[in-house]
PDB file of N, CA and C in Angstrom:
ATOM      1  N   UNK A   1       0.848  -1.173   0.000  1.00  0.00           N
ATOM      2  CA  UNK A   1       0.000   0.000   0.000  1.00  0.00           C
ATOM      3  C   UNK A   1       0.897   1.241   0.000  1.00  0.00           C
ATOM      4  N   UNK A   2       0.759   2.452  -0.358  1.00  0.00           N
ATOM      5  CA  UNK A   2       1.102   3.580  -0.747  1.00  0.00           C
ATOM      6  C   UNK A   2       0.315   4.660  -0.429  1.00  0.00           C
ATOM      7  N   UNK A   3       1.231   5.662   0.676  1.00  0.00           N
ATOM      8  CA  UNK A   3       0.336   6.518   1.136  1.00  0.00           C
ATOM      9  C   UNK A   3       0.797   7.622   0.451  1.00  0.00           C
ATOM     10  N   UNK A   4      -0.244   8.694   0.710  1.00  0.00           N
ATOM     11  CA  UNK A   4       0.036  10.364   0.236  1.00  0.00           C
ATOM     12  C   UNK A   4      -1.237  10.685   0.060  1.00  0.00           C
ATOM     13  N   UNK A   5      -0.789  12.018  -0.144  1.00  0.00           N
ATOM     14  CA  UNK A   5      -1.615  13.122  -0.069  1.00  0.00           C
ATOM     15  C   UNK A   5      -1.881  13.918   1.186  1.00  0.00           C
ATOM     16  N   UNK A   6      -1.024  13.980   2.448  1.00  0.00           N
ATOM     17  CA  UNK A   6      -1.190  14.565   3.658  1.00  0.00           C
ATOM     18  C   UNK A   6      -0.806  15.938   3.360  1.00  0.00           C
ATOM     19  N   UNK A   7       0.336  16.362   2.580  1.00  0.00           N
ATOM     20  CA  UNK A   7       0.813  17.309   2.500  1.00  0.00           C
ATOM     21  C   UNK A   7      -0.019  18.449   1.755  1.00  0.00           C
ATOM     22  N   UNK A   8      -1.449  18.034   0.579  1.00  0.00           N
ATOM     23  CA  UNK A   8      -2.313  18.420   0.039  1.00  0.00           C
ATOM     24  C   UNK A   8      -3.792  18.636   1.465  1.00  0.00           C
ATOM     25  N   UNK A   9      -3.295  17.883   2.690  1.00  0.00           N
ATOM     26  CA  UNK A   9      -4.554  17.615   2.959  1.00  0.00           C
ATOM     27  C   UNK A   9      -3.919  18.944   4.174  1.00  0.00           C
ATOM     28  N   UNK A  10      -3.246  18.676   4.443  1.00  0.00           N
ATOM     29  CA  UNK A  10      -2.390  19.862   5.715  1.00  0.00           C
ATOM     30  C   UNK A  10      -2.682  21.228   5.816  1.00  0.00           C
ATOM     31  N   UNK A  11      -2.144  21.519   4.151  1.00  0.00           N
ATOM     32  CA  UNK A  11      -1.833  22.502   3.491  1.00  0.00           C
ATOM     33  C   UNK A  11      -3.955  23.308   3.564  1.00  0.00           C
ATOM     34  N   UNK A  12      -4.898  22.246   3.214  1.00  0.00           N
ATOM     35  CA  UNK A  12      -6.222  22.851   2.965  1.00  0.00           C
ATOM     36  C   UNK A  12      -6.642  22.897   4.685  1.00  0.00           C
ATOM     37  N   UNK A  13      -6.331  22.223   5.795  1.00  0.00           N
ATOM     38  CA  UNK A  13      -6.452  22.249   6.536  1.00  0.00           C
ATOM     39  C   UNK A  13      -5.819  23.793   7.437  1.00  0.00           C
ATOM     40  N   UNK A  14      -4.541  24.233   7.254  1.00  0.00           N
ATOM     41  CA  UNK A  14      -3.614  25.361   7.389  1.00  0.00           C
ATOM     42  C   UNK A  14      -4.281  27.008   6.943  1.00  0.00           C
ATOM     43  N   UNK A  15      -5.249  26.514   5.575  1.00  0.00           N
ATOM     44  CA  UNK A  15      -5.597  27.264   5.005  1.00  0.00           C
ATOM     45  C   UNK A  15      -6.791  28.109   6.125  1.00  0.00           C
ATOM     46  N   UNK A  16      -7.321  26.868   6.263  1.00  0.00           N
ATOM     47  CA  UNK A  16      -8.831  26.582   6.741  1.00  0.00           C
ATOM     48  C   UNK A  16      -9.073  27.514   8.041  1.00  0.00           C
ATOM     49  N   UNK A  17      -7.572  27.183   8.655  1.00  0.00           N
ATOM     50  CA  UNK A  17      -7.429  27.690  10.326  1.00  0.00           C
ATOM     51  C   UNK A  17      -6.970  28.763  10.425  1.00  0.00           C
ATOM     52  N   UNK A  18      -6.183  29.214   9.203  1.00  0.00           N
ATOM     53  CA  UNK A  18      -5.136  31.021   9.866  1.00  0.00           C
ATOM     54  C   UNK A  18      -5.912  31.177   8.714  1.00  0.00           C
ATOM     55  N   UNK A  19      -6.440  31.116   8.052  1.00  0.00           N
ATOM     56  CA  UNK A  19      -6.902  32.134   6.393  1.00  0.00           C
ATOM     57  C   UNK A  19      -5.641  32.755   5.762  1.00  0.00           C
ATOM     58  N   UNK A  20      -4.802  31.952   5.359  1.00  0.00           N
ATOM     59  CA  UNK A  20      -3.388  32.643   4.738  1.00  0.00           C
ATOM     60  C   UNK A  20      -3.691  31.450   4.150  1.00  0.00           C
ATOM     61  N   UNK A  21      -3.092  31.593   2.910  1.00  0.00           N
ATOM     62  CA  UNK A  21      -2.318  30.131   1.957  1.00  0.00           C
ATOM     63  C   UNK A  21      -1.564  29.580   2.216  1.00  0.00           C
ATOM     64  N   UNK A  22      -1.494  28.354   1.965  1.00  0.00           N
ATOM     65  CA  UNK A  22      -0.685  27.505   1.663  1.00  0.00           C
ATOM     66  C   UNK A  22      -0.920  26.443   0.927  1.00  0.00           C
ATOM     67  N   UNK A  23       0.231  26.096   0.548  1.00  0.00           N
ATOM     68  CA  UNK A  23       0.226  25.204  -0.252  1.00  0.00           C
ATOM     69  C   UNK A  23       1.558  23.862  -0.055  1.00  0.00           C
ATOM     70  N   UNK A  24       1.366  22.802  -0.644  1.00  0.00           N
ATOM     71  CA  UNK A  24       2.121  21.386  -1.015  1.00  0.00           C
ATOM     72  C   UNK A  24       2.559  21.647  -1.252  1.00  0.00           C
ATOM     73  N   UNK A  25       4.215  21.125  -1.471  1.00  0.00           N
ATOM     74  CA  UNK A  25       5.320  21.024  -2.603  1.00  0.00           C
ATOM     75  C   UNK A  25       6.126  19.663  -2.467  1.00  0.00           C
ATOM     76  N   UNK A  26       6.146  18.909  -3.556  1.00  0.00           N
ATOM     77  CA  UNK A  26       6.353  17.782  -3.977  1.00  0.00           C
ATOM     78  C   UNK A  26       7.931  18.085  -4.719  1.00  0.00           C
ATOM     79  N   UNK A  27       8.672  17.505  -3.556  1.00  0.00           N
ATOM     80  CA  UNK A  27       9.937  18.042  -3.820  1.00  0.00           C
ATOM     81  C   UNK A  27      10.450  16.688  -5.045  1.00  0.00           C
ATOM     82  N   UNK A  28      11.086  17.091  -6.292  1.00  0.00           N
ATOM     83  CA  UNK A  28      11.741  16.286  -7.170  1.00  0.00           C
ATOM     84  C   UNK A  28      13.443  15.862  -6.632  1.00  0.00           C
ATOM     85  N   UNK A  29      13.860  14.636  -7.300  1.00  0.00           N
ATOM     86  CA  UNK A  29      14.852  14.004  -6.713  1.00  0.00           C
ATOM     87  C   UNK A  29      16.405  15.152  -6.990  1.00  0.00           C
ATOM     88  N   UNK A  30      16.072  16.029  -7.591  1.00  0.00           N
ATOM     89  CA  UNK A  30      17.239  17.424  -7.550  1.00  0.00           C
ATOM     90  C   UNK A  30      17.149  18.190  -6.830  1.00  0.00           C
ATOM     91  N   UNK A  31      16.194  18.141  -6.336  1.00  0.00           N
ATOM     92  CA  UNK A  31      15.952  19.547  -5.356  1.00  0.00           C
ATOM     93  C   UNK A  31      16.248  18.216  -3.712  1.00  0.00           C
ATOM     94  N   UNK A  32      16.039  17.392  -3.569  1.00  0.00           N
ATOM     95  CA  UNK A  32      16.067  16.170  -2.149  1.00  0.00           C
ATOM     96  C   UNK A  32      17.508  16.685  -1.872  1.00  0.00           C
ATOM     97  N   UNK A  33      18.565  15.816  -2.933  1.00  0.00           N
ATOM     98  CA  UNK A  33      19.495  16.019  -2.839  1.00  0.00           C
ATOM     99  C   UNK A  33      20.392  15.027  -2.243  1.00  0.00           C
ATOM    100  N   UNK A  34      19.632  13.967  -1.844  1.00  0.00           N
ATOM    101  CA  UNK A  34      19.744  12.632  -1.535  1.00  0.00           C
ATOM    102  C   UNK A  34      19.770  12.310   0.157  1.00  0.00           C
ATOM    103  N   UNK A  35      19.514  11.597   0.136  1.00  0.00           N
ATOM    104  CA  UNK A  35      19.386  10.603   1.574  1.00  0.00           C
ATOM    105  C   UNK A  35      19.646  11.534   2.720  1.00  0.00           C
ATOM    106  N   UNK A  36      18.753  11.769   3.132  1.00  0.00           N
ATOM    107  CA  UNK A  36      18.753  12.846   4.874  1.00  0.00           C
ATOM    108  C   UNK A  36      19.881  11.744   5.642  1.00  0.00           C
ATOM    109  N   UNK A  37      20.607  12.712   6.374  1.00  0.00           N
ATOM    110  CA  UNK A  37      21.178  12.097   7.734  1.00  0.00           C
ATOM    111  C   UNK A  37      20.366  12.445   8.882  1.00  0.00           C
ATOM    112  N   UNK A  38      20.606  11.599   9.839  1.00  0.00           N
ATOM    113  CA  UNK A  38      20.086  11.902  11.119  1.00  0.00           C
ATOM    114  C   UNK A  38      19.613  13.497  11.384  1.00  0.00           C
ATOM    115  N   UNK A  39      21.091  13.735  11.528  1.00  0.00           N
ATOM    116  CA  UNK A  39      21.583  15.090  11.928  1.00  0.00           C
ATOM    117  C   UNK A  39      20.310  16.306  10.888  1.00  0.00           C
ATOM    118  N   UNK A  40      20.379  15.899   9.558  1.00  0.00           N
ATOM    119  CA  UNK A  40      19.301  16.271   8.601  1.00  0.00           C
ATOM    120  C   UNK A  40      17.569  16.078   9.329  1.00  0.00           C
ATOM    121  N   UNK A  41      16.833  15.408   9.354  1.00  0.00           N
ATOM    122  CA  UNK A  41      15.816  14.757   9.649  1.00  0.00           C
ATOM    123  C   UNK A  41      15.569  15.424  11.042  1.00  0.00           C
ATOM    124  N   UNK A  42      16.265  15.584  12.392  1.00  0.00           N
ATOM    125  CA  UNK A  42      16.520  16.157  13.379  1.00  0.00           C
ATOM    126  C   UNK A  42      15.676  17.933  13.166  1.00  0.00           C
ATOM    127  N   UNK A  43      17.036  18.313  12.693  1.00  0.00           N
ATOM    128  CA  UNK A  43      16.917  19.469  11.684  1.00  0.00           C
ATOM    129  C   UNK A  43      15.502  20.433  11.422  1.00  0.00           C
ATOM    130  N   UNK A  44      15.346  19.109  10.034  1.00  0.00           N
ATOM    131  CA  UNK A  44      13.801  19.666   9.493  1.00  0.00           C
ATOM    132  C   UNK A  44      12.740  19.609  10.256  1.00  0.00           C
ATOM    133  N   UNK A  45      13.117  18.752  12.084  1.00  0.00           N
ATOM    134  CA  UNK A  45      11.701  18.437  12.515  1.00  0.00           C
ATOM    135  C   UNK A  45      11.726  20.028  13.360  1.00  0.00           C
ATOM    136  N   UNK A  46      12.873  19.899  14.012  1.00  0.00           N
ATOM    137  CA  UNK A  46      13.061  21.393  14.650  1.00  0.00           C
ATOM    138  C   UNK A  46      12.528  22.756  13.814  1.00  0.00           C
ATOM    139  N   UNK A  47      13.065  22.865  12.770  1.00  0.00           N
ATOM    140  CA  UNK A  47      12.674  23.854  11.726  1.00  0.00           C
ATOM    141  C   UNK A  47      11.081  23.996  11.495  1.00  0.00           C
ATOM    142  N   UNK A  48      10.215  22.378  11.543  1.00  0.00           N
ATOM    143  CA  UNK A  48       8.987  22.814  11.644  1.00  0.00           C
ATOM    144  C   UNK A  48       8.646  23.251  12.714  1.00  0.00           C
ATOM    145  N   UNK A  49       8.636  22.956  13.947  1.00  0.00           N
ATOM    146  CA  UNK A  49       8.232  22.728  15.451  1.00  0.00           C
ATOM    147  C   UNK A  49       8.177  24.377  14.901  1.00  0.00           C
ATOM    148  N   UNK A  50       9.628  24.916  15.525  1.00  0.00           N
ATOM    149  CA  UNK A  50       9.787  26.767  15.395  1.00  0.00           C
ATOM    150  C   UNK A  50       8.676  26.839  14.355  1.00  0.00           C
ATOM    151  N   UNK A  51       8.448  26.552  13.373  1.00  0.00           N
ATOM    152  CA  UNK A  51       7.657  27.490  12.321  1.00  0.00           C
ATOM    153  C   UNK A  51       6.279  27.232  12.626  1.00  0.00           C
ATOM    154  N   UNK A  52       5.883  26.502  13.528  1.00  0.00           N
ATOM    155  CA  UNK A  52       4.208  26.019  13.682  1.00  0.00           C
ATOM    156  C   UNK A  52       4.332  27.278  14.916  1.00  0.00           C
ATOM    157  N   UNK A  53       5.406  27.064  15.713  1.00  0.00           N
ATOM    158  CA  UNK A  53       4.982  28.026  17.127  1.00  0.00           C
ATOM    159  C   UNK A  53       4.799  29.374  16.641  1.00  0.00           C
ATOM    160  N   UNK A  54       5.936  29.635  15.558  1.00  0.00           N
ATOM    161  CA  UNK A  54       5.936  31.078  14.906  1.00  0.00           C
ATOM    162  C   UNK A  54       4.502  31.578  14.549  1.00  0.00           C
ATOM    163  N   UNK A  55       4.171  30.547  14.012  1.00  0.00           N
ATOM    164  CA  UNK A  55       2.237  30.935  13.812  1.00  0.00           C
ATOM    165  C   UNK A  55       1.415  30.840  14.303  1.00  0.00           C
ATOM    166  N   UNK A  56       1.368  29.995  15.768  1.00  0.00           N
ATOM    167  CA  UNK A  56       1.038  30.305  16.704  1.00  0.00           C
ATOM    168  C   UNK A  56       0.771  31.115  17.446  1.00  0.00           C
ATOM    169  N   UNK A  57       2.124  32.081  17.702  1.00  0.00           N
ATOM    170  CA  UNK A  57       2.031  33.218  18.305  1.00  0.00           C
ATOM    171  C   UNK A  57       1.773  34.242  17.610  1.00  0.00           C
ATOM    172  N   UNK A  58       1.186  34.040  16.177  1.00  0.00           N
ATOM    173  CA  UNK A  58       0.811  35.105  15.777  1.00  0.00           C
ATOM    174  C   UNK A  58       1.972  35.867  14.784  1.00  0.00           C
ATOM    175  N   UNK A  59       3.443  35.174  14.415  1.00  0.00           N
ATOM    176  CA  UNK A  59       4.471  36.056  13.703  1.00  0.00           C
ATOM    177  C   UNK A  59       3.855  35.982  12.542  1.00  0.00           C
ATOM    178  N   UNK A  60       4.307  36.922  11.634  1.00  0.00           N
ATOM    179  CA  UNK A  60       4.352  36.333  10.352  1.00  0.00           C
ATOM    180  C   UNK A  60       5.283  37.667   9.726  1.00  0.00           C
ATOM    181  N   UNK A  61       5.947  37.536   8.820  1.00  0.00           N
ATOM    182  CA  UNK A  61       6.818  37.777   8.230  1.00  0.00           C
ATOM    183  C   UNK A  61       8.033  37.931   8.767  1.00  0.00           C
ATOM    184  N   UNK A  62       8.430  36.513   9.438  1.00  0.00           N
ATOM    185  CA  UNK A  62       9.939  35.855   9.839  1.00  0.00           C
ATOM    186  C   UNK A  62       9.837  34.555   9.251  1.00  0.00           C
ATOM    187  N   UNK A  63      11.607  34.114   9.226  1.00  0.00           N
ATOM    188  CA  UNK A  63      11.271  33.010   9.360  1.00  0.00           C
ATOM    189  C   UNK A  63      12.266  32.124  10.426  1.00  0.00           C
ATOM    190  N   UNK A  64      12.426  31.062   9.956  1.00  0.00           N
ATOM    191  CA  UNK A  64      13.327  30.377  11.467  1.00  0.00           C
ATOM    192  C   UNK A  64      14.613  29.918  10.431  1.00  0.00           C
ATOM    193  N   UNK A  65      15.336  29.992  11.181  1.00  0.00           N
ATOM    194  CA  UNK A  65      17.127  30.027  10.538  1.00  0.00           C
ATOM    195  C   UNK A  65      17.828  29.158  11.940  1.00  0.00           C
ATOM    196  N   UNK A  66      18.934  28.655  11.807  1.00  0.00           N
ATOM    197  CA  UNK A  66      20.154  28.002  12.598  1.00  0.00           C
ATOM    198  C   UNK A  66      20.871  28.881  12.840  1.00  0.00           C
ATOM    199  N   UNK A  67      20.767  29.654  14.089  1.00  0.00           N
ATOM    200  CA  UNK A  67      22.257  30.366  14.865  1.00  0.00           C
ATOM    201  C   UNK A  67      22.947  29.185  15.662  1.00  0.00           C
ATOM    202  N   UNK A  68      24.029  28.702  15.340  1.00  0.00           N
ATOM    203  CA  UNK A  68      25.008  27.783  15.799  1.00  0.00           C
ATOM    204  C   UNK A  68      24.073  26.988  16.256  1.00  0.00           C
ATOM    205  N   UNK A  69      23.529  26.383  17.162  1.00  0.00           N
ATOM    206  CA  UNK A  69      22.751  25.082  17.456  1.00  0.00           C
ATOM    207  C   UNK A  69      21.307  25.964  17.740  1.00  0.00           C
ATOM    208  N   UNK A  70      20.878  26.758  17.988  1.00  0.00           N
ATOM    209  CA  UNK A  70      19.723  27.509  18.233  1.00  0.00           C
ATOM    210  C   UNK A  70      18.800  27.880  16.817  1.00  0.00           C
ATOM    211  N   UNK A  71      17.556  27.377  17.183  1.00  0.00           N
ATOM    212  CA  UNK A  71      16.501  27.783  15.723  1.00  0.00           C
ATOM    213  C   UNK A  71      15.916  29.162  16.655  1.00  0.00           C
ATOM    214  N   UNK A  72      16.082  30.093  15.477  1.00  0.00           N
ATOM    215  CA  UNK A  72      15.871  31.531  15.671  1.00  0.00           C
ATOM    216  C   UNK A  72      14.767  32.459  15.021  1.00  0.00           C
ATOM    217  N   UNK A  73      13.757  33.042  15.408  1.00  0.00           N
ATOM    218  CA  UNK A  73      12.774  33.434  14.210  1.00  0.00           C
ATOM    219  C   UNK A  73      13.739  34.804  13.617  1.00  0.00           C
ATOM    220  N   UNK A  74      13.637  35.292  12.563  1.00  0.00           N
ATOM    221  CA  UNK A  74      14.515  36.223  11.568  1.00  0.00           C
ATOM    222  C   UNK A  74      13.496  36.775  10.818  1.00  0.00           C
ATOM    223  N   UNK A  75      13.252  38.179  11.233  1.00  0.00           N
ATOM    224  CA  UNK A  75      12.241  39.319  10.721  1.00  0.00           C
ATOM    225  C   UNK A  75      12.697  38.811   8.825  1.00  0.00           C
ATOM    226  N   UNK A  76      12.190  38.616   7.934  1.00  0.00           N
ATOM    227  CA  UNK A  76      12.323  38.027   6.496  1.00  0.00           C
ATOM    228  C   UNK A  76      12.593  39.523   6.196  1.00  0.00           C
ATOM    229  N   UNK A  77      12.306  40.097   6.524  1.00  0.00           N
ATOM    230  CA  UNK A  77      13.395  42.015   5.799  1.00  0.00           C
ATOM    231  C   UNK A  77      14.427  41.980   6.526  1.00  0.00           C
ATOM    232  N   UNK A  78      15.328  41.540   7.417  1.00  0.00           N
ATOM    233  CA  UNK A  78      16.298  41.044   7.947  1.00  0.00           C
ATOM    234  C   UNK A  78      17.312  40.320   6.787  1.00  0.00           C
ATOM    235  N   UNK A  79      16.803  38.914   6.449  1.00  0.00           N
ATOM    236  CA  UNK A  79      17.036  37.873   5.706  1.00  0.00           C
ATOM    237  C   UNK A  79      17.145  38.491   4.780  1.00  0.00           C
ATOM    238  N   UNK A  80      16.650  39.395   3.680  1.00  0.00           N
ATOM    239  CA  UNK A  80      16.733  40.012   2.775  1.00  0.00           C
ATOM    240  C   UNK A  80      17.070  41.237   2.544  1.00  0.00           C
ATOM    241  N   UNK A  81      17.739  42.086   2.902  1.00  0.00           N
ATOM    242  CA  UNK A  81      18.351  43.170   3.168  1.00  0.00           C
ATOM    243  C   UNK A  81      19.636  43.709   2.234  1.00  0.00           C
ATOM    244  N   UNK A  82      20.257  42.162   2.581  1.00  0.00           N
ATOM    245  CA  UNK A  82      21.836  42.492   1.399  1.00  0.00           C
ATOM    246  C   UNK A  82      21.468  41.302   0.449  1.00  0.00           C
ATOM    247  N   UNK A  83      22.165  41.305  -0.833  1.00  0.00           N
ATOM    248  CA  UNK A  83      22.339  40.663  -1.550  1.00  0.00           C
ATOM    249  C   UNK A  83      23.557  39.410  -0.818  1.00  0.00           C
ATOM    250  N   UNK A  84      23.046  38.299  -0.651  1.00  0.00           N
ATOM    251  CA  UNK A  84      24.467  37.089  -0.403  1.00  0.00           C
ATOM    252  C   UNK A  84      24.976  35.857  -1.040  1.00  0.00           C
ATOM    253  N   UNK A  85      25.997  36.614  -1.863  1.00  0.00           N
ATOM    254  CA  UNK A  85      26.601  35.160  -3.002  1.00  0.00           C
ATOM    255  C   UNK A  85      27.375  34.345  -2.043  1.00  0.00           C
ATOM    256  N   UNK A  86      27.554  33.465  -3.210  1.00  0.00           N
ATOM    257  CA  UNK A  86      28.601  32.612  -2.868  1.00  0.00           C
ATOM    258  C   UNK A  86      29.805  33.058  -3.217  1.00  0.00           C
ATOM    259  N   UNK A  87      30.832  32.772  -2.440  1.00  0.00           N
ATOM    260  CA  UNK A  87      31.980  32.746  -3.072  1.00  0.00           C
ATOM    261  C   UNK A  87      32.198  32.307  -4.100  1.00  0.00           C
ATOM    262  N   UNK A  88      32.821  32.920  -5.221  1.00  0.00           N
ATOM    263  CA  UNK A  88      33.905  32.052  -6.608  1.00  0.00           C
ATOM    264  C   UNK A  88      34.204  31.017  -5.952  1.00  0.00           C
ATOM    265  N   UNK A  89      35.205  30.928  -4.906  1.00  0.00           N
ATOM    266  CA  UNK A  89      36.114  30.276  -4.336  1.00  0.00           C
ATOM    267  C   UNK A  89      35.532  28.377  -4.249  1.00  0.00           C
ATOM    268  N   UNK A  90      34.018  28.796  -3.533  1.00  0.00           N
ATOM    269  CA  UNK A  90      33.069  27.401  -3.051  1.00  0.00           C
ATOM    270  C   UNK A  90      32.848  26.727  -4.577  1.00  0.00           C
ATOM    271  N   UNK A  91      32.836  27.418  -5.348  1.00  0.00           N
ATOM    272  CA  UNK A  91      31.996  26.816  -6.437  1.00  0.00           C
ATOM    273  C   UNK A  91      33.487  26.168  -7.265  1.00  0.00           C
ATOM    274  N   UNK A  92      34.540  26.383  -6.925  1.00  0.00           N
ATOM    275  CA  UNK A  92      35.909  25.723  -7.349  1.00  0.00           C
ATOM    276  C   UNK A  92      35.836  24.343  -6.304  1.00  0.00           C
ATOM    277  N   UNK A  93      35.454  24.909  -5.484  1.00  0.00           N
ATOM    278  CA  UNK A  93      35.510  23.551  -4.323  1.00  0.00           C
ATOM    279  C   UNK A  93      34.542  22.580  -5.003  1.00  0.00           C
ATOM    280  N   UNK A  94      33.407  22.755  -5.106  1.00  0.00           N
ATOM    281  CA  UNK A  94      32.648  22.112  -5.637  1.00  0.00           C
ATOM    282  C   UNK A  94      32.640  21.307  -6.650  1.00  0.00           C
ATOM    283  N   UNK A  95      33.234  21.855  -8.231  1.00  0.00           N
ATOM    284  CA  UNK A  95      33.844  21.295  -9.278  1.00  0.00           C
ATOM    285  C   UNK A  95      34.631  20.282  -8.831  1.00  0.00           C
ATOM    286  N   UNK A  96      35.469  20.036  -7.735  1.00  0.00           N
ATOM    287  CA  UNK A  96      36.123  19.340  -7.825  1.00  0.00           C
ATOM    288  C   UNK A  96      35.176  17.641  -7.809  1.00  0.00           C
ATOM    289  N   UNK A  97      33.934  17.850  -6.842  1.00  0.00           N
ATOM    290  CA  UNK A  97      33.155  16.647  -6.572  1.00  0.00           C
ATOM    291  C   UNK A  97      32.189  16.239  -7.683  1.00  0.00           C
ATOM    292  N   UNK A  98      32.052  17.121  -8.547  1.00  0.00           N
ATOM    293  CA  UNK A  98      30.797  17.608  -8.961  1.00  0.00           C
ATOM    294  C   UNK A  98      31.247  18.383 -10.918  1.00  0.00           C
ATOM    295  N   UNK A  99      32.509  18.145 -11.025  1.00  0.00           N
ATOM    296  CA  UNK A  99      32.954  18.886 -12.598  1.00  0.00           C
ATOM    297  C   UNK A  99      32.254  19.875 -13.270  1.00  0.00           C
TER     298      UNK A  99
END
């Protein structure tokens, strides 16, 4: 058996309760990026937890980010303020794994 559709059903449910949108996203195997680690999976559960409380209490236009081991809410005009590349430098690093 084969489940799904929670993320369609969440999303109308989310809608239902704050009256803001949302929506599903059905992530493709380029965007995954392959196999979560622990440490990953951990992570994303924390990242939701913060973002359900964030709406909870009523934030909205932050979002939650990693300060060294701490999930942090971040005013999103904060987050967006400066322009932030990457280094040249990373993307040489990269080539090396990756050509």
């Amino acid at each position: 058996m084969r489940l799904g559709g929670i993320g369609a059903a969440l999303a109308a449910l989310i809608e239902e309760r704050t009256g803001r949108e949302a929506r599903a996203v059905v992530l493709g195997h380029i965007q995954r990026g392959g196999t979560p680690s622990p440490f990953d999976r951990v992570l994303a559960t924390r990242f939701g937890l913060a973002a359900v409380d964030a709406v909870h209490d009523g934030q909205s236009g932050v979002m939650v980010a990693l300060k060294g081991t701490d999930i942090v809410r971040v005013p999103l005009s904060a987050a967006t303020a400066q322009l932030k590349l990457v280094p040249a430098e990373r993307y040489a690093e990269a080539g090396v794994f990756f050509g």
